[in-house]
Protein backbone atom coordinates (compact mmCIF):
# COMPACT_ATOMS: atom_id res chain seq x y z
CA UNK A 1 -241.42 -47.78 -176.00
CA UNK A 2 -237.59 -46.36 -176.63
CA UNK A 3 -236.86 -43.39 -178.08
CA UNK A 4 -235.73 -45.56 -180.94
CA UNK A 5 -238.46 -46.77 -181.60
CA UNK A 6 -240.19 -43.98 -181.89
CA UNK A 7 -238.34 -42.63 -184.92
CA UNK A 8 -240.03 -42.43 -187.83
CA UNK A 9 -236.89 -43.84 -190.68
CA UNK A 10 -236.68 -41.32 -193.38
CA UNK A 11 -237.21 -43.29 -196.57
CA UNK A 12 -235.11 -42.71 -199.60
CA UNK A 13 -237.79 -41.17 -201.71
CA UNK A 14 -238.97 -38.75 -198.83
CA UNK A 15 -234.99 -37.85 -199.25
CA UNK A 16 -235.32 -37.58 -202.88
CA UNK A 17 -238.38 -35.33 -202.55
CA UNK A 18 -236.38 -32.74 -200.30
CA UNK A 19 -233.67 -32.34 -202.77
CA UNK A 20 -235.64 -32.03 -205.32
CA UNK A 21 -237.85 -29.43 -203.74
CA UNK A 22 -234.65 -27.71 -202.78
CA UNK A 23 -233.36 -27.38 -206.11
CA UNK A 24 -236.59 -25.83 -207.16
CA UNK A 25 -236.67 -23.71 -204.46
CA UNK A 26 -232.84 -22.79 -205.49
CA UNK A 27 -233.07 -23.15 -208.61
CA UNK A 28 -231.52 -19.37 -210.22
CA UNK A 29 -229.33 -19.50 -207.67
CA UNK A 30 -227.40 -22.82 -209.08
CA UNK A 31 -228.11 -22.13 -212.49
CA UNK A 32 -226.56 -18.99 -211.96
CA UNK A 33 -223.22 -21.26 -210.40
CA UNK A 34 -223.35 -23.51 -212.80
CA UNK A 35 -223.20 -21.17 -215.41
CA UNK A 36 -220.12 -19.49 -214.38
CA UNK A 37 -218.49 -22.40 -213.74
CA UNK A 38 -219.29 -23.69 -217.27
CA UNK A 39 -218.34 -20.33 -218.94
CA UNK A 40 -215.15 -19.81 -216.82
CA UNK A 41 -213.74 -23.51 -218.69
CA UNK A 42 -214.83 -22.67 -222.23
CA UNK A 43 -213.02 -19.39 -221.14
CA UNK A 44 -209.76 -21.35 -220.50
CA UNK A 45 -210.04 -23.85 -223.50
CA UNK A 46 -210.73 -21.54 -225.71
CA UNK A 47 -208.33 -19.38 -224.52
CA UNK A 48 -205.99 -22.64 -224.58
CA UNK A 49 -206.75 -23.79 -227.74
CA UNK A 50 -207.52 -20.69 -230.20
CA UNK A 51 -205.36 -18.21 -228.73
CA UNK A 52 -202.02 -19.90 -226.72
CA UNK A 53 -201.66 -23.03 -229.31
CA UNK A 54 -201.52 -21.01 -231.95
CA UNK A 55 -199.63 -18.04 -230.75
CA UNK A 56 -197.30 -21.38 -229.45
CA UNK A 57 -196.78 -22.44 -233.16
CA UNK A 58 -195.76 -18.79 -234.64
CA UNK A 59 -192.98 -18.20 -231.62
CA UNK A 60 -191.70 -22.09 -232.06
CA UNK A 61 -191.38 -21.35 -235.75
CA UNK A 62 -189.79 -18.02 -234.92
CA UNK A 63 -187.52 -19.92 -232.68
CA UNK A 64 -185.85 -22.14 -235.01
CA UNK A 65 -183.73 -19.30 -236.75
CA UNK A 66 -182.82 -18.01 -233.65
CA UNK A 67 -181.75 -20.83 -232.12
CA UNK A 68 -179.76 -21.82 -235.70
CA UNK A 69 -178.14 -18.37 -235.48
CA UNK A 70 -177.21 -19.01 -231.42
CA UNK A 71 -175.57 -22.72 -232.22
CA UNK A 72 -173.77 -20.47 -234.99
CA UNK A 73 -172.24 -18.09 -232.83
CA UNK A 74 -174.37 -15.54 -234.24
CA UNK A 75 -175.84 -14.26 -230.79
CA UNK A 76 -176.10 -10.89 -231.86
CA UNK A 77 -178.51 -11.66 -234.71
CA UNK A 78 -180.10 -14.41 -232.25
CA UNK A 79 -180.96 -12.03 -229.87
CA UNK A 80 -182.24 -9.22 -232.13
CA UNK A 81 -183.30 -10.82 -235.21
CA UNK A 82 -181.58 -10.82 -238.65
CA UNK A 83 -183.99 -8.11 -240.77
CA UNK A 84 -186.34 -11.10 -241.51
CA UNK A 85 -186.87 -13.12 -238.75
CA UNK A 86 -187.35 -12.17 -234.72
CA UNK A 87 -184.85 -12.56 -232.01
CA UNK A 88 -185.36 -14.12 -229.03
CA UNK A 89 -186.08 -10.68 -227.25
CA UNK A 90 -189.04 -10.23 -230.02
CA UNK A 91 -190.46 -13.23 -229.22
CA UNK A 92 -190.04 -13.80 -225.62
CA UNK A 93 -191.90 -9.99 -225.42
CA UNK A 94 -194.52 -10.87 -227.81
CA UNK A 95 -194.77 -14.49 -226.64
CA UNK A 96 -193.88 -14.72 -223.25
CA UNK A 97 -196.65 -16.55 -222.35
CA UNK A 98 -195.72 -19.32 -224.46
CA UNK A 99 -193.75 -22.50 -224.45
CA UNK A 100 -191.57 -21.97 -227.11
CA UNK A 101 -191.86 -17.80 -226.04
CA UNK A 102 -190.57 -18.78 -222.18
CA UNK A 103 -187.67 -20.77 -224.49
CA UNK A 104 -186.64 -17.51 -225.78
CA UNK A 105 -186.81 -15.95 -222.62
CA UNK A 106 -183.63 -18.66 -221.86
CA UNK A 107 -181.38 -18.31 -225.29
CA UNK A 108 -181.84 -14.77 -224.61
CA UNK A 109 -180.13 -14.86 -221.35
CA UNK A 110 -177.75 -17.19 -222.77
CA UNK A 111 -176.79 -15.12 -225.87
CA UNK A 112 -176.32 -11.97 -223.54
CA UNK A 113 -173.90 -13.91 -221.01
CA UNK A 114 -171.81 -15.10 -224.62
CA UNK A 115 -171.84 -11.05 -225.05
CA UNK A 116 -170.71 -10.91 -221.46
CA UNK A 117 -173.78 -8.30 -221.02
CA UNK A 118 -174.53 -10.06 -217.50
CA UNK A 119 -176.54 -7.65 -215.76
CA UNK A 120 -179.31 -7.67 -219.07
CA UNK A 121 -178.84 -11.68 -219.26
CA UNK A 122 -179.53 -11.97 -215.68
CA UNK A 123 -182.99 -10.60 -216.15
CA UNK A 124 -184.06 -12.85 -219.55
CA UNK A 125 -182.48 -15.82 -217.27
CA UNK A 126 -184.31 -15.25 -213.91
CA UNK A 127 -187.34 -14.42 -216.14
CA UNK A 128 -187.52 -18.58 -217.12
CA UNK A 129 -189.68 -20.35 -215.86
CA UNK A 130 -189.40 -24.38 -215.61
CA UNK A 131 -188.35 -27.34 -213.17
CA UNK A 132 -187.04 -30.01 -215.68
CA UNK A 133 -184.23 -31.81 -214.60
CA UNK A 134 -181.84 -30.98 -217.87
CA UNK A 135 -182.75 -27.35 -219.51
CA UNK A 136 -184.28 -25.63 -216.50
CA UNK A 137 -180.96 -26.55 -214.60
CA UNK A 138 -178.72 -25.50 -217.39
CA UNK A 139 -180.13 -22.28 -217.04
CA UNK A 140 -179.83 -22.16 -213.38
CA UNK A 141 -176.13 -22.80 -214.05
CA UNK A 142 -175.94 -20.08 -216.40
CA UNK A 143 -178.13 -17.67 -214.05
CA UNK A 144 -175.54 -18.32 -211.01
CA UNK A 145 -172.32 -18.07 -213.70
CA UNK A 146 -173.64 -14.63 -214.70
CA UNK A 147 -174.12 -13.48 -211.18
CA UNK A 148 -170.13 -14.62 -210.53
CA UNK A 149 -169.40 -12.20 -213.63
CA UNK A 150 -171.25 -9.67 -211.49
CA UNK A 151 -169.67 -10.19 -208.15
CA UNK A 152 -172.02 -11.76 -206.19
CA UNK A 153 -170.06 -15.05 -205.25
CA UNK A 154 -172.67 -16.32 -202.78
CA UNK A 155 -175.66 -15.86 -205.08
CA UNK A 156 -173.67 -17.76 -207.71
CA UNK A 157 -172.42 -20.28 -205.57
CA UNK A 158 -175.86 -20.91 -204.24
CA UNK A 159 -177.81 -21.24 -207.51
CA UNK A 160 -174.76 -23.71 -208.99
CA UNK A 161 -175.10 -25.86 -206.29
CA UNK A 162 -178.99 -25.58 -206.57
CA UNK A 163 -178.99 -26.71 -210.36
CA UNK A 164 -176.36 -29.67 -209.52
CA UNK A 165 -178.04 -31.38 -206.83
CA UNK A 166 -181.69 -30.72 -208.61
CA UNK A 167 -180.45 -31.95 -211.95
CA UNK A 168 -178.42 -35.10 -210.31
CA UNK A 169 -177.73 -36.29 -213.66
CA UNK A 170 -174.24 -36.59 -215.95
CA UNK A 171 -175.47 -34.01 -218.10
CA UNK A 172 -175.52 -30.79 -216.03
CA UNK A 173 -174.28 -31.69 -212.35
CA UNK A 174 -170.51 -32.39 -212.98
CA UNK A 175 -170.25 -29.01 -214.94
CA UNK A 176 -172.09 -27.19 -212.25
CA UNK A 177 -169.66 -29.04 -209.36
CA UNK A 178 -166.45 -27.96 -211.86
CA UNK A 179 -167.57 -24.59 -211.83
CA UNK A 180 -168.33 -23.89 -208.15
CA UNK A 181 -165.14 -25.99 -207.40
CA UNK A 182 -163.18 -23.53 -209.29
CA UNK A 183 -165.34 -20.83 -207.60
CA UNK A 184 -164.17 -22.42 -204.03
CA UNK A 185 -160.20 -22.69 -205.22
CA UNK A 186 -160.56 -18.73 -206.21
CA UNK A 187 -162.24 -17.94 -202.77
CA UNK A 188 -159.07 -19.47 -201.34
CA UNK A 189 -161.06 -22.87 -199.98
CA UNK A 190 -159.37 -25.24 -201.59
CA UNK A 191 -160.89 -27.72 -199.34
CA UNK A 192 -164.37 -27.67 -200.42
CA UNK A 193 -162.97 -27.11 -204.42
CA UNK A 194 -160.91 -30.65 -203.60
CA UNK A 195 -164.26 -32.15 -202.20
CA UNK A 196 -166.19 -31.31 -205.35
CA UNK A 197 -163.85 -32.55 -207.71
CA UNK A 198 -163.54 -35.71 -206.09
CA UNK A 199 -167.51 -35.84 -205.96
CA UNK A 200 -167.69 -35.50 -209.81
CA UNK A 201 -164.92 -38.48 -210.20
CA UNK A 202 -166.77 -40.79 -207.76
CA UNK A 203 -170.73 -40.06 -208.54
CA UNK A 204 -169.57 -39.13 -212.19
CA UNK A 205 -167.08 -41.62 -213.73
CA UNK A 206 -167.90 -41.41 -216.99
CA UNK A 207 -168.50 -37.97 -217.93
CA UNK A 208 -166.38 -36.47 -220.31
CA UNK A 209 -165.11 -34.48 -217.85
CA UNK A 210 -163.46 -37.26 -216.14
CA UNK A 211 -162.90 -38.89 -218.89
CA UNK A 212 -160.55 -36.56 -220.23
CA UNK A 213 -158.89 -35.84 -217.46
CA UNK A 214 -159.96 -32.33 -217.08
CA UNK A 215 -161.26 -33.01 -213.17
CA UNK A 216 -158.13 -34.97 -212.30
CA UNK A 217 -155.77 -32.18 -213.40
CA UNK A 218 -158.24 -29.66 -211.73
CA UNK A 219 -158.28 -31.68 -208.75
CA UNK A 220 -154.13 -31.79 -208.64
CA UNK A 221 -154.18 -27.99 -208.99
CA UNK A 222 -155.65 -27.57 -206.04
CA UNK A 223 -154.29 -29.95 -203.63
C-alpha cells in the first residue's frame, strides 16, 4: 500500500478540537492581547472624540476672528489677539494638534510675512502640516517667498516650483510660475523667467493673470 494511502485525513472536527484545546491552553495569554488591543482603540476614540473634537470646535471658533481681522489687514491683532479673542499664535500653541489649530499655524506664518517678520513666519509656515492641492500649496508658496526675503534663492526657488507643479491647478500654479519667473529674470536667467511665463499663457489661458495682461507684459520685459 502507498504512502498515501496510509494517511490517516485529518477531519475538520479533529481540526476544530486542536484549536479549541489551544485556546484553552492559551487562553490568558490572548485575553491578555485582546485586551490591549481593545483598550488601545477606546484609547484613540475617546481620545478622538471627547478630547480632539471638542478642543477642534473651541480653536475653529477662535479662528473666525482671527481670520476676520487677517482679511482686514489687521495682522497684528490676528496674530496676537485683540484683548478678547486669541490670535493665531494662541491657538496654534494651545491647539496645535488640531484642524482648525494646524490652520492657525498657516495665517500665522502668513500674517508675519505681511509684517515682513520672515525669519518668525518661516517657522509658523514650515510648522503646517497638509498635502491638499489648493491651501497646503499656497502656503508652500508663501514658505519659499519668505525664504527669498531671507536670501536663500535656491530654497525659495525650489519650494515655488514644488507648490506649482503639486497644485497643477489655475488657482495657485500660475502665481507660483510668476513669482519664480521673476525670481529667474533677477538671477539674470532670463531664459528660464521667458520659459515660465510662456508656460502660464499656454497651460493657463484664462487666469486672471493672463487675462489681464500682467504675464504678457512680464514676459516682454524680459525678452
Amino acid at each position: 500500500m502507498s504512502k498515501k494511502q496510509n494517511e490517516t485525513p485529518i477531519l475538520a472536527d479533529e481540526v476544530l478540537g486542536k484549536s479549541e484545546a489551544f485556546v484553552l491552553k492559551n487562553k490568558k495569554a490572548i485575553t491578555g492581547t485582546v485586551l490591549a488591543i481593545v483598550v488601545i482603540i477606546v484609547a484613540y476614540l475617546g481620545h478622538k472624540h471627547f478630547i480632539l473634537e471638542p478642543q477642534n470646535m473651541e480653536a475653529s471658533k477662535a479662528m473666525v476672528t482671527a481670520v476676520y481681522n487677517f482679511e482686514a489687514g489687521n495682522y497684528a491683532e490676528s496674530l496676537d489677539g485683540d484683548g478678547i479673542n486669541l490670535g493665531t499664535k494662541a491657538i496654534a500653541e494651545e491647539y496645535g494638534n488640531t484642524d482648525a489649530g494646524n490652520l492657525a499655524k498657516a495665517y500665522a506664518g502668513l500674517a508675519l510675512a505681511k509684517m515682513e517678520n520672515y525669519e518668525e513666519a518661516i517657522e509658523y509656515l514650515s510648522d503646517f502640516n497638509g498635502d491638499d492641492a489648493i491651501v497646503a500649496q499656497k502656503v508652500k508658496h508663501a514658505l519659499g517667498n519668505c525664504y527669498a526675503h531671507t536670501g536663500n534663492a535656491d530654497k525659495a526657488l525650489s519650494l515655488i516650483l514644488d507648490a506649482a507643479n503639486s497644485a497643477n491647478n489655475e488657482a495657485v500654479t500660475p502665481f507660483c510660475l510668476r513669482d519664480a519667473a521673476a525670481m529667474y529674470e533677477q538671477q539674470g536667467n532670463s531664459q528660464k523667467a521667458v520659459e515660465l511665463y510662456e508656460r502660464i499663457k499656454k497651460e493657463y489661458p484664462s487666469c486672471v493673470l493672463v487675462l489681464t495682461g500682467e504675464i504678457e507684459r512680464q514676459l516682454n520685459s524680459a525678452k
